[in-house]
Protein backbone atom coordinates (compact mmCIF):
# COMPACT_ATOMS: atom_id res chain seq x y z
CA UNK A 1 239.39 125.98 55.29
CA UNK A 2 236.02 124.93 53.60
CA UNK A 3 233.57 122.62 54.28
CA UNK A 4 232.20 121.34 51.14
CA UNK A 5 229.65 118.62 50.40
CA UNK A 6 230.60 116.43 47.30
CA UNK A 7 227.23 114.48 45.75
CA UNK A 8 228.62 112.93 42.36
CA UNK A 9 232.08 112.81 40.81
CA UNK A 10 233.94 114.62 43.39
CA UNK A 11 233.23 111.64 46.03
CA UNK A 12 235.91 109.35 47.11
CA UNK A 13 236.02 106.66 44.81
CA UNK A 14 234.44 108.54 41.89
CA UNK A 15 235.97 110.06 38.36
CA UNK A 16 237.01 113.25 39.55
CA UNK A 17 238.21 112.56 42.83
CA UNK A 18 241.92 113.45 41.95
CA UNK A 19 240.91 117.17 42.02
CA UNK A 20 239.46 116.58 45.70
CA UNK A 21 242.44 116.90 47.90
CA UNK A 22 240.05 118.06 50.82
CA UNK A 23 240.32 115.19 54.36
CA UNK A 24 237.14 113.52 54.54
CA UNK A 25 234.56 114.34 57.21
CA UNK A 26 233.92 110.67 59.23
CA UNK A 27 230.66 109.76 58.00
CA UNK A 28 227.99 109.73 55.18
CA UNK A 29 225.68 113.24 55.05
CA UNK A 30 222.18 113.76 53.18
CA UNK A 31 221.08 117.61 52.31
CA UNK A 32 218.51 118.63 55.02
CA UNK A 33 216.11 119.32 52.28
CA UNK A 34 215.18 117.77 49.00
CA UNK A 35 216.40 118.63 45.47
CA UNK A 36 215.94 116.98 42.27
CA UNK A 37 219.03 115.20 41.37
CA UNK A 38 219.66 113.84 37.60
CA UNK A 39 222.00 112.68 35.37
CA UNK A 40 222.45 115.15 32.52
CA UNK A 41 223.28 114.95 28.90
CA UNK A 42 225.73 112.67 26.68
CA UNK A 43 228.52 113.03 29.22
CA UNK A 44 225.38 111.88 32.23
CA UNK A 45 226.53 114.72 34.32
CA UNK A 46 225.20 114.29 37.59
CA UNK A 47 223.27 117.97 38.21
CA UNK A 48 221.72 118.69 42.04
CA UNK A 49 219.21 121.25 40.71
CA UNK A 50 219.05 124.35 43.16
CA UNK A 51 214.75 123.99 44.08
CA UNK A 52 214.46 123.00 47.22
CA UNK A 53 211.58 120.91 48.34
CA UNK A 54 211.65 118.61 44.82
CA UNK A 55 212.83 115.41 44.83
CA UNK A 56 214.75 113.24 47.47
CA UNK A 57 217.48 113.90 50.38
CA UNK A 58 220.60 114.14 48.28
CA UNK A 59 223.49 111.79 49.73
CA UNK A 60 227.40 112.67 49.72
CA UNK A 61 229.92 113.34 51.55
CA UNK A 62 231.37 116.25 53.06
CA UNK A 63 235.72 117.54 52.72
CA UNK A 64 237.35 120.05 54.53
CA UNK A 65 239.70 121.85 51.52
CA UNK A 66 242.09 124.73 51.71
CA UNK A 67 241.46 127.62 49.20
CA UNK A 68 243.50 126.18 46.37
CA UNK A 69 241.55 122.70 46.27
CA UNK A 70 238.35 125.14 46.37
CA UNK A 71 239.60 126.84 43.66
CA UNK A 72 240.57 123.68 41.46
CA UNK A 73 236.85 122.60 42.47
CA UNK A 74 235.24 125.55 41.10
CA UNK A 75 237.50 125.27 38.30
CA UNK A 76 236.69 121.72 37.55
CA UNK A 77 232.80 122.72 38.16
CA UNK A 78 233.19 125.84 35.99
CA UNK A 79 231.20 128.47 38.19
CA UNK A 80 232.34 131.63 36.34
CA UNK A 81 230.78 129.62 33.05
CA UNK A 82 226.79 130.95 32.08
CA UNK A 83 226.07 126.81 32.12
CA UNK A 84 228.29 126.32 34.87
CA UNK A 85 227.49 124.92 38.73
CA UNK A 86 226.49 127.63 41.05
CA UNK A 87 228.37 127.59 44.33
CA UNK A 88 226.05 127.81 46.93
CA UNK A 89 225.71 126.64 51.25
CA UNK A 90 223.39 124.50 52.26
CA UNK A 91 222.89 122.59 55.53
CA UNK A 92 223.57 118.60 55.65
CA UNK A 93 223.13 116.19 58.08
CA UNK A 94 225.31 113.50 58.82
CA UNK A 95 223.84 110.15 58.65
CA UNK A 96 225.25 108.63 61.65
CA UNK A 97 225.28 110.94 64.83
CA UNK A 98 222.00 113.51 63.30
CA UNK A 99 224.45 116.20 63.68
CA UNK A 100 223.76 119.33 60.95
CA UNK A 101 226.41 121.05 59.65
CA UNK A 102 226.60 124.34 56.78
CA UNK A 103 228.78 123.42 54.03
CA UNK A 104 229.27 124.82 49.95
CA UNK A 105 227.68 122.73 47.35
CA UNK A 106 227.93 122.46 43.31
CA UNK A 107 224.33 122.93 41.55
CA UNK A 108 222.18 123.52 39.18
CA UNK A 109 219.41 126.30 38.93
CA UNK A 110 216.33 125.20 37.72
CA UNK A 111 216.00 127.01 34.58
CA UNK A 112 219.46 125.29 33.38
CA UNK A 113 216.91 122.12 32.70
CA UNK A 114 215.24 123.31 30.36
CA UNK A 115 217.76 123.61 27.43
CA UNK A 116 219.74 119.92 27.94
CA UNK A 117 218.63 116.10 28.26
CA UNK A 118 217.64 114.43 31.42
CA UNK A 119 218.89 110.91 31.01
CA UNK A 120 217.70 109.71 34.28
CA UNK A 121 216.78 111.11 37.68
CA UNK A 122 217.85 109.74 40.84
CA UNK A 123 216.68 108.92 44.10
CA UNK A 124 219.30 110.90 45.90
CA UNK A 125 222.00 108.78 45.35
CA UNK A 126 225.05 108.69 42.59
CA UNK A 127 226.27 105.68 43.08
CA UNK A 128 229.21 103.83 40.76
CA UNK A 129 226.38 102.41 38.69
CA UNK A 130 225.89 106.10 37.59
CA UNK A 131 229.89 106.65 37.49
CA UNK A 132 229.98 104.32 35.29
CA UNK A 133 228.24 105.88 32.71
CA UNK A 134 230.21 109.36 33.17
CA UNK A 135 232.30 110.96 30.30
CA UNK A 136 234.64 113.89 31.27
CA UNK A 137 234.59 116.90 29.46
CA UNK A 138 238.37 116.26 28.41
CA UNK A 139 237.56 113.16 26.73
CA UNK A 140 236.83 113.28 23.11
């Protein structure tokens, strides 16, 4: 099993949810360190961009998943693709007991920025607001 911390459309409650068939950690967990977290392109992608120290605490929640919801996660974030997530473990901390915990995470390296279209940045937070505005990649 995997501990993975979910930040944008992989949350409960958010567009892609249906490929997270992980059981929810109790709680709400930040990242122990800042990153810069925007929402990307046409489709408003939401992108945690791998350089620590920038930006805010990044909010989410964390899923325990087998290997085959890992693999439908990395499928869905497209790791093996040259503009895909990068897979990555980071400590969080949950929000309610302090408690820090390692975990895999979906991002974005730095350099990815500059070829695409920041639509907004964020204060750590993706909320529905943001989901809202989310197009998948299947939709034409």
């Amino acid at each position: 099993m995997h501990k993975v911390f979910v930040f944008g459309t992989l949350k409960e409650g958010f567009p892609n949810f249906k490929t997270n068939k992980g059981i929810r950690y109790r709680g709400d967990f930040k990242t122990k360190d800042r990153y810069p977290l925007y929402l990307v392109g046409e489709r408003f992608s939401p992108w945690l961009v791998l350089q620590s120290g920038e930006g805010h605490p990044v909010k989410g929640q964390v899923f325990e998943v087998s290997d085959n919801v890992l693999a439908e996660m990395d499928a869905l974030e497209r790791i093996t693709a040259i503009d895909g997530y990068r897979k990555v473990s980071i400590p969080v901390i949950c929000l309610e007991s302090g408690d820090e915990i390692n975990v895999l995470a979906y991002g974005k390296p730095p350099e990815m920025l500059q070829d695409v279209q920041v639509m907004q940045e964020l204060a750590g937070d993706y909320c529905l607001e943001h989901a809202a505005l989310y197009r998948s990649r299947n939709i034409k």
